[in-house]
N, C-alpha and C. Protein backbone atom coordinates (compact mmCIF):
# COMPACT_ATOMS: atom_id res chain seq x y z
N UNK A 1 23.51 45.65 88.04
CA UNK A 1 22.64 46.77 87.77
C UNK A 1 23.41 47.97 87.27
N UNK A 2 22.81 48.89 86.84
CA UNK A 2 23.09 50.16 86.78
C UNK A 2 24.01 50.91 87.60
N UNK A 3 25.05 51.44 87.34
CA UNK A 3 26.03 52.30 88.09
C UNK A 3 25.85 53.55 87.83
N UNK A 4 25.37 54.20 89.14
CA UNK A 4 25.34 55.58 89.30
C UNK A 4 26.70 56.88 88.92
N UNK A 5 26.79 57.98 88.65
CA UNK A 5 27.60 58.73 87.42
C UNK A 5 28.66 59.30 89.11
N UNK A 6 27.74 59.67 90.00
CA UNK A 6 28.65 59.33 91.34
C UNK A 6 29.48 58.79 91.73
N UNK A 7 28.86 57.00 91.70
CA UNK A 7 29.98 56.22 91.87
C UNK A 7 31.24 55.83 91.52
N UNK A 8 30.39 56.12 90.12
CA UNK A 8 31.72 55.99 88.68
C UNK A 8 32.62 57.18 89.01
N UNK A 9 32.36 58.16 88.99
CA UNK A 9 33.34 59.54 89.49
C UNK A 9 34.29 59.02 90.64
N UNK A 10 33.10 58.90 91.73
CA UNK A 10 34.72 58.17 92.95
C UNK A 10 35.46 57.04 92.64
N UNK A 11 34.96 56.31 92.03
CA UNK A 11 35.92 55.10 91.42
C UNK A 11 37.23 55.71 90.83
N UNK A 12 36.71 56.38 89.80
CA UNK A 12 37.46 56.97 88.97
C UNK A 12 38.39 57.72 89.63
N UNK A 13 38.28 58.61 90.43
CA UNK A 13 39.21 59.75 91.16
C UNK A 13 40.42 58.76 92.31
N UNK A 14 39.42 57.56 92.92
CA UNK A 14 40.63 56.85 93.59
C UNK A 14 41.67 56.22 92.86
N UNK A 15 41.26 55.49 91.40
CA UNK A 15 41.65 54.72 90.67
C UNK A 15 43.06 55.79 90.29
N UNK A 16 42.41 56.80 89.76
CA UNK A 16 43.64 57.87 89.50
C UNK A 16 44.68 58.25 90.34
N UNK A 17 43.49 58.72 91.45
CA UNK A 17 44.72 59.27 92.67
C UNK A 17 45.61 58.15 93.11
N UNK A 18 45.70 57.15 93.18
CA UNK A 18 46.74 55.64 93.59
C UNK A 18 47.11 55.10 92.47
N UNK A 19 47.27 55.38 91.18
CA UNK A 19 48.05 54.94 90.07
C UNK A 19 49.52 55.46 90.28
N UNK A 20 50.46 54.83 90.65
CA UNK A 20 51.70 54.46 90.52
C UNK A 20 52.24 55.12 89.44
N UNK A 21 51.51 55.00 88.32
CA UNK A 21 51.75 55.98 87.08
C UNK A 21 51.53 57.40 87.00
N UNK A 22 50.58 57.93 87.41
CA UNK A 22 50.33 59.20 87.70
C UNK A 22 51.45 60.07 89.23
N UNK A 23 51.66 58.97 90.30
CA UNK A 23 52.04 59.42 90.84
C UNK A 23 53.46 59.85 90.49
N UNK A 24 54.48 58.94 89.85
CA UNK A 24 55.42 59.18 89.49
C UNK A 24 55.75 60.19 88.76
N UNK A 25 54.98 60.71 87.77
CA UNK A 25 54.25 61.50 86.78
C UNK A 25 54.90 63.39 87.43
N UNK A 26 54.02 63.25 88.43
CA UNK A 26 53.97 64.01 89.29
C UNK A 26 55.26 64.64 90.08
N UNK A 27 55.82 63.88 90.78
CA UNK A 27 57.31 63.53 91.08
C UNK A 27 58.37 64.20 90.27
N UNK A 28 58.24 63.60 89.06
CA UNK A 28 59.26 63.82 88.35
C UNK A 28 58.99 65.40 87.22
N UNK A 29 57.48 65.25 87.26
CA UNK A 29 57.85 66.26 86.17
C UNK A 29 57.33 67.67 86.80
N UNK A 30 56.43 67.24 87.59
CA UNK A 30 56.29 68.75 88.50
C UNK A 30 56.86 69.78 88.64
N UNK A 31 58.07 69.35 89.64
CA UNK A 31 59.09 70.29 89.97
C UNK A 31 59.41 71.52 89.26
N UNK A 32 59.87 70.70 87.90
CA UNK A 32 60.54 71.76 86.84
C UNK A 32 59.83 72.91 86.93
N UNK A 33 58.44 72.84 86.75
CA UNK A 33 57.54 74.14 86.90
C UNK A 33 57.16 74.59 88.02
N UNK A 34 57.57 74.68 89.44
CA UNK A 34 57.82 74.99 90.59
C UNK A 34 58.32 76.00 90.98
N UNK A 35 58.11 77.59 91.38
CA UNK A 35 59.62 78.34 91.72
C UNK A 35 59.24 78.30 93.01
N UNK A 36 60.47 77.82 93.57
CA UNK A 36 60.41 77.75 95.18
C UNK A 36 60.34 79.09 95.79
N UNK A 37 60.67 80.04 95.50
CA UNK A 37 60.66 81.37 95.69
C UNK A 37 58.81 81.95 96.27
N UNK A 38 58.52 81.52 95.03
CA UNK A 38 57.31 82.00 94.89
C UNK A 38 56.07 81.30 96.34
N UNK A 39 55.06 81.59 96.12
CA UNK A 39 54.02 81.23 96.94
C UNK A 39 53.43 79.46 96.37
N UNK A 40 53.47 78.80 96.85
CA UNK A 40 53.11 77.39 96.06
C UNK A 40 51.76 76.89 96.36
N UNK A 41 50.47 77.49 96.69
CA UNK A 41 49.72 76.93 96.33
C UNK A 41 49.33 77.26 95.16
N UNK A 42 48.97 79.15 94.98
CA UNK A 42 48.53 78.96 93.82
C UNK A 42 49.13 78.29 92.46
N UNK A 43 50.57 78.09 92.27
CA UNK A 43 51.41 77.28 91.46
C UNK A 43 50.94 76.31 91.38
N UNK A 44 49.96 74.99 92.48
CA UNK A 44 49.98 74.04 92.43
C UNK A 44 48.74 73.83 91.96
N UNK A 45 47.43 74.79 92.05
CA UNK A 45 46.51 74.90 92.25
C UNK A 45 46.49 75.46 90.26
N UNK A 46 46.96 76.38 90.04
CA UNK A 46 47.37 76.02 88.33
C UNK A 46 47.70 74.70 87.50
N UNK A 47 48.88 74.29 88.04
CA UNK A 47 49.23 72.78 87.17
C UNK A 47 48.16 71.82 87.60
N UNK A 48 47.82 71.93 88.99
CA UNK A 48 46.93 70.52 89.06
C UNK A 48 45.59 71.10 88.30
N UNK A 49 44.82 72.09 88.15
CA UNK A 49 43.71 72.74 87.40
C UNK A 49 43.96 72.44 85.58
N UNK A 50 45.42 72.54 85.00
CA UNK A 50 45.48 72.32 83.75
C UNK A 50 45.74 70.95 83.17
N UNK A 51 46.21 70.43 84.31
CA UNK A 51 46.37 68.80 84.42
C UNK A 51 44.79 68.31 84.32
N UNK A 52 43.96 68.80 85.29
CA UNK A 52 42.88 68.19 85.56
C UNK A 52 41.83 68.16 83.99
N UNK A 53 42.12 69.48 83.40
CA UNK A 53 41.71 69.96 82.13
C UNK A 53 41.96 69.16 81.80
N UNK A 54 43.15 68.76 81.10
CA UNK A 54 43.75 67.79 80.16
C UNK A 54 43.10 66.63 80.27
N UNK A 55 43.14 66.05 81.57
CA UNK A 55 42.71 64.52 81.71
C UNK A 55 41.13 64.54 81.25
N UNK A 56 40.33 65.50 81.79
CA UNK A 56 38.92 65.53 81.79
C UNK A 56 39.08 65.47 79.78
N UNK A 57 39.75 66.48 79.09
CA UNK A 57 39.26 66.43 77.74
C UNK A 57 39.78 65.22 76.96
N UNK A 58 41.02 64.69 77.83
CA UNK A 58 41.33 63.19 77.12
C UNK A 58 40.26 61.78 77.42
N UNK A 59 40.19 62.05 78.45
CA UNK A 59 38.51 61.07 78.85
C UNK A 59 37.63 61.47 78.02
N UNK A 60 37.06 62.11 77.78
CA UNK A 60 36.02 62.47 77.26
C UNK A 60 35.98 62.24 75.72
N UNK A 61 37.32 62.69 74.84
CA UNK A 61 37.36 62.33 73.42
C UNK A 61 38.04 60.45 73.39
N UNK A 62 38.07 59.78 74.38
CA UNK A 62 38.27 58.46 74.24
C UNK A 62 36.66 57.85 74.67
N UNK A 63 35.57 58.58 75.26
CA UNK A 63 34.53 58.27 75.59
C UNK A 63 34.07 58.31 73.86
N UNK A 64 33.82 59.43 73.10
CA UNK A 64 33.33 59.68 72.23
C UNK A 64 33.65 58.83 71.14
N UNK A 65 35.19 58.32 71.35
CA UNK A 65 35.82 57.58 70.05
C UNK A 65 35.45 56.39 70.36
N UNK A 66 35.70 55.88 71.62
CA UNK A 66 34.57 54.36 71.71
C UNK A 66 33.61 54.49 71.65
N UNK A 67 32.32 55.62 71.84
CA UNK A 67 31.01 55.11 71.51
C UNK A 67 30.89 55.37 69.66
N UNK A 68 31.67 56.24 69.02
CA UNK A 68 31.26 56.18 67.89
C UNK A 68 32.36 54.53 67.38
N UNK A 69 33.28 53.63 67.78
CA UNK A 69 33.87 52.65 67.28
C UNK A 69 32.93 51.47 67.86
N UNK A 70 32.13 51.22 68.84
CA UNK A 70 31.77 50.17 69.41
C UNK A 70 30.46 49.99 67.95
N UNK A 71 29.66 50.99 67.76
CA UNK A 71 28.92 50.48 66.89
C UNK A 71 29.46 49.90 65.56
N UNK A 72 30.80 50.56 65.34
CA UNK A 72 31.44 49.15 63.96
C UNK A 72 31.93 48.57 64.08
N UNK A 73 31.96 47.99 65.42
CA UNK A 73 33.09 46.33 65.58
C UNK A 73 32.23 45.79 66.08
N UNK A 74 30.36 45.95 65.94
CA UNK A 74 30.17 44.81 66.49
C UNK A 74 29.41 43.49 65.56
N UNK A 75 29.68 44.38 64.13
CA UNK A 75 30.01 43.05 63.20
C UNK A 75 30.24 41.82 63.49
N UNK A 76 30.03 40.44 62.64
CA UNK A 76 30.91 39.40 62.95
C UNK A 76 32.10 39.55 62.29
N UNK A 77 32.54 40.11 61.15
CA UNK A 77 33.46 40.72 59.94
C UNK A 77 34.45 41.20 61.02
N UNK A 78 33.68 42.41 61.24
CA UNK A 78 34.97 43.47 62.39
C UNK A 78 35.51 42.14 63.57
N UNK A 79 35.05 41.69 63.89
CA UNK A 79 35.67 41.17 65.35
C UNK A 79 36.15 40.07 64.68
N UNK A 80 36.14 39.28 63.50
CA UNK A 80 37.31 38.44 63.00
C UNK A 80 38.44 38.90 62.96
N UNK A 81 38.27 40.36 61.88
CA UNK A 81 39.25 40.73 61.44
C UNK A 81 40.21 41.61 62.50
N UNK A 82 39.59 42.08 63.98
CA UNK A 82 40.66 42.34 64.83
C UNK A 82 41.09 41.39 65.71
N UNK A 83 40.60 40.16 65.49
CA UNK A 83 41.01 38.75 66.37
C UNK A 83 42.11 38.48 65.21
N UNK A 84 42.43 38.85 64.18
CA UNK A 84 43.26 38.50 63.40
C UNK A 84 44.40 39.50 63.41
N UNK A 85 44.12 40.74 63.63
CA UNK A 85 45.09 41.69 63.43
C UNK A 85 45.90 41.92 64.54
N UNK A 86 45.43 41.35 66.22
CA UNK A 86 45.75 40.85 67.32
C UNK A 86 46.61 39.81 67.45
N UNK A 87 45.91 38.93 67.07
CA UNK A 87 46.81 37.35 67.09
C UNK A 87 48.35 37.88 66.15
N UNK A 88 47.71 38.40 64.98
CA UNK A 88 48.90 38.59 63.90
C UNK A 88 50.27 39.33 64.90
N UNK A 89 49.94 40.29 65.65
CA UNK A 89 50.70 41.55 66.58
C UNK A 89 51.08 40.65 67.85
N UNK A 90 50.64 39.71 67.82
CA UNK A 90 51.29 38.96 69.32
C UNK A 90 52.24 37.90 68.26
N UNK A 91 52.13 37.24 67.43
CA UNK A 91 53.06 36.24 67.25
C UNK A 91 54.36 37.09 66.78
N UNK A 92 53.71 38.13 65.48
CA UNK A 92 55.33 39.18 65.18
C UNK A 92 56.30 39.58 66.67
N UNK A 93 55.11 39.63 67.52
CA UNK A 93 56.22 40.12 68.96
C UNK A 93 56.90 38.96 69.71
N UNK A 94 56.33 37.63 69.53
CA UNK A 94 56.90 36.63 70.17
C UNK A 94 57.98 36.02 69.19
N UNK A 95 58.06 36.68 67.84
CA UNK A 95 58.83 36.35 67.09
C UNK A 95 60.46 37.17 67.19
N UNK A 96 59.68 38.21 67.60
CA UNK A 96 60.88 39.36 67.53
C UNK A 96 61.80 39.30 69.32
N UNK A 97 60.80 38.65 70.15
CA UNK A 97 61.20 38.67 71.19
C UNK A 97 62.17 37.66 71.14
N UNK A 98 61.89 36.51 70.65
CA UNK A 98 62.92 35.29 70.35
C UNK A 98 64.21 35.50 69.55
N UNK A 99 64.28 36.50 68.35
CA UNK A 99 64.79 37.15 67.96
C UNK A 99 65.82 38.11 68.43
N UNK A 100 65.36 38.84 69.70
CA UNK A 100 66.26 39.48 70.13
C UNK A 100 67.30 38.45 71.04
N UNK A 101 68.92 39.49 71.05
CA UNK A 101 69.61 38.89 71.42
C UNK A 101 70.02 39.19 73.07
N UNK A 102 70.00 38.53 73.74
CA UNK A 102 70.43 38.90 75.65
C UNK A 102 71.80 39.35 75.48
N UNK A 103 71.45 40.77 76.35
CA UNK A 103 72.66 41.49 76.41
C UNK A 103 73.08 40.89 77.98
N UNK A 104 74.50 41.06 77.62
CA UNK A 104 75.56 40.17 78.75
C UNK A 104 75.38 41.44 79.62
């Protein structure tokens, strides 16, 4: 059935908050913009607010770019031709992978 815009939100926020990727993210690049001196919530309460920006407007223009791309790949044309441009990008890589040489 139908998934409520709720659910999808908490999905979404756990999915984020426990990505391994984000967390590291965090970790490493945080700091730099940190002055320990200073008072640290509002510091944190900034980066995580412009962070949050960011993510919300990168979701949102990948929402927009798949709903305006889903209506032209659903051709039979389009979905050959990216089953082809796929397959083509996996064999060049299994080619190049064979290709490369093991470093001692």
């Amino acid at each position: 059935g139908a998934v409520s815009g709720r659910s999808l939100l908490t999905d979404l926020f756990f999915i984020t908050t426990l990505n391994p990727k984000s967390i590291a993210f965090f970790v490493a690049f945080l700091p730099q913009f940190v002055t320990p001196s200073a008072r640290l919530l509002p510091q944190f309460l900034i980066l995580g607010g412009t962070f949050l920006f960011l993510a919300a407007l990168n979701a949102a223009l990948y929402a927009l770019f798949a709903g305006h791309l889903r209506e032209k790949v659903q051709s039979t044309q389009a979905r050959r031709w990216l089953n082809r441009c796929g397959g083509t990008a996996l064999i060049g890589a299994g080619f190049l992978t064979a290709a490369m040489r093991r470093s001692a």
